[in-house]
Protein backbone atom coordinates (compact mmCIF):
# COMPACT_ATOMS: atom_id res chain seq x y z
CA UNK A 1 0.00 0.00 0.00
CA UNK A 2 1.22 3.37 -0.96
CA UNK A 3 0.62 6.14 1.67
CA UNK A 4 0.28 9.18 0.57
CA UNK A 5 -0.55 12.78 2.22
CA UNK A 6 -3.05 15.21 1.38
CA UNK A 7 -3.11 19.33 1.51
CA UNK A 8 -5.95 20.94 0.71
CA UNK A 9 -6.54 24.68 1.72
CA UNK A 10 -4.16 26.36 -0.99
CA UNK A 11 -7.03 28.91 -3.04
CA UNK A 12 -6.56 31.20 -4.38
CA UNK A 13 -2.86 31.48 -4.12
CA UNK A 14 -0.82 30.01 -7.01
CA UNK A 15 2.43 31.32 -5.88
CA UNK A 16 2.14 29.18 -2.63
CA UNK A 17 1.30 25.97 -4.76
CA UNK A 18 4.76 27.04 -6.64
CA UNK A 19 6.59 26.76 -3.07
CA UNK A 20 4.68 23.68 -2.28
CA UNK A 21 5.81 22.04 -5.50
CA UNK A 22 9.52 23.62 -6.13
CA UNK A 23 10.64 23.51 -2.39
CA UNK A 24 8.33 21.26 -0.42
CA UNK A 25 8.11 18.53 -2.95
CA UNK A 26 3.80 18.46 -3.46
CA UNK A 27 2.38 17.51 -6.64
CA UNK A 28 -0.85 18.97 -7.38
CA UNK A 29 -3.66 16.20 -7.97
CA UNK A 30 -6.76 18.46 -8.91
CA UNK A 31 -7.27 21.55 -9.55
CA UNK A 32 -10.97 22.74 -8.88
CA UNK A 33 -12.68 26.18 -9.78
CA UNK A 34 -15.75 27.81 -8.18
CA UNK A 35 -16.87 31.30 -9.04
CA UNK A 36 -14.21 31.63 -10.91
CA UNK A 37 -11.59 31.15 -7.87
CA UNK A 38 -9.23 27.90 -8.23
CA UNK A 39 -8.92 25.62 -5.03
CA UNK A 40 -5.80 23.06 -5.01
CA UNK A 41 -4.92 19.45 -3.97
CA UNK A 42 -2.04 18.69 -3.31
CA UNK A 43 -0.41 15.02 -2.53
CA UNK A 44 3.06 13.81 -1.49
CA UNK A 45 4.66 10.97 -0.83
CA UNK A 46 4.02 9.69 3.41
CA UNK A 47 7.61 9.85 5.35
CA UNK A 48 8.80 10.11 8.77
CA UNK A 49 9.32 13.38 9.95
CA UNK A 50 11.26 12.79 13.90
CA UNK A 51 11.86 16.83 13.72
CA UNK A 52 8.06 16.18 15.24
CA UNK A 53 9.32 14.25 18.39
CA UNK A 54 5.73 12.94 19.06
CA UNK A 55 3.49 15.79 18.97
CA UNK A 56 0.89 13.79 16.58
CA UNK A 57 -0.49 10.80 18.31
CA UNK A 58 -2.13 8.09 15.79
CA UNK A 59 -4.43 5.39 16.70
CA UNK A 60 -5.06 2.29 15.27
């Protein structure tokens, strides 16, 4: 299975989907327009991320 992490949240500001993409690594996955302002999802690859030292607790 191939985890993968989803941003949503990004309209109406292309130049922050740039940084997402160029420096962050994101791929957009749809693009989505409502009264004429675009909305963006954006996907990347799960990984582990210790700079977080537990602060996200998961349950299975």
């Amino acid at each position: 299975m191939s985890w993968r992490v989803v941003r949503h949240g990004t309209a109406p500001f292309p130049e922050l989907v740039r940084y997402y993409e160029k420096v962050q690594g994101w791929n957009v996955i749809r693009v989505a327009e409502r009264h004429e302002v675009k909305s963006y999802a954006l996907a990347r690859r799960a990984e582990p991320q210790p700079e977080l030292d537990g602060g996200i607790a998961l349950k299975n």
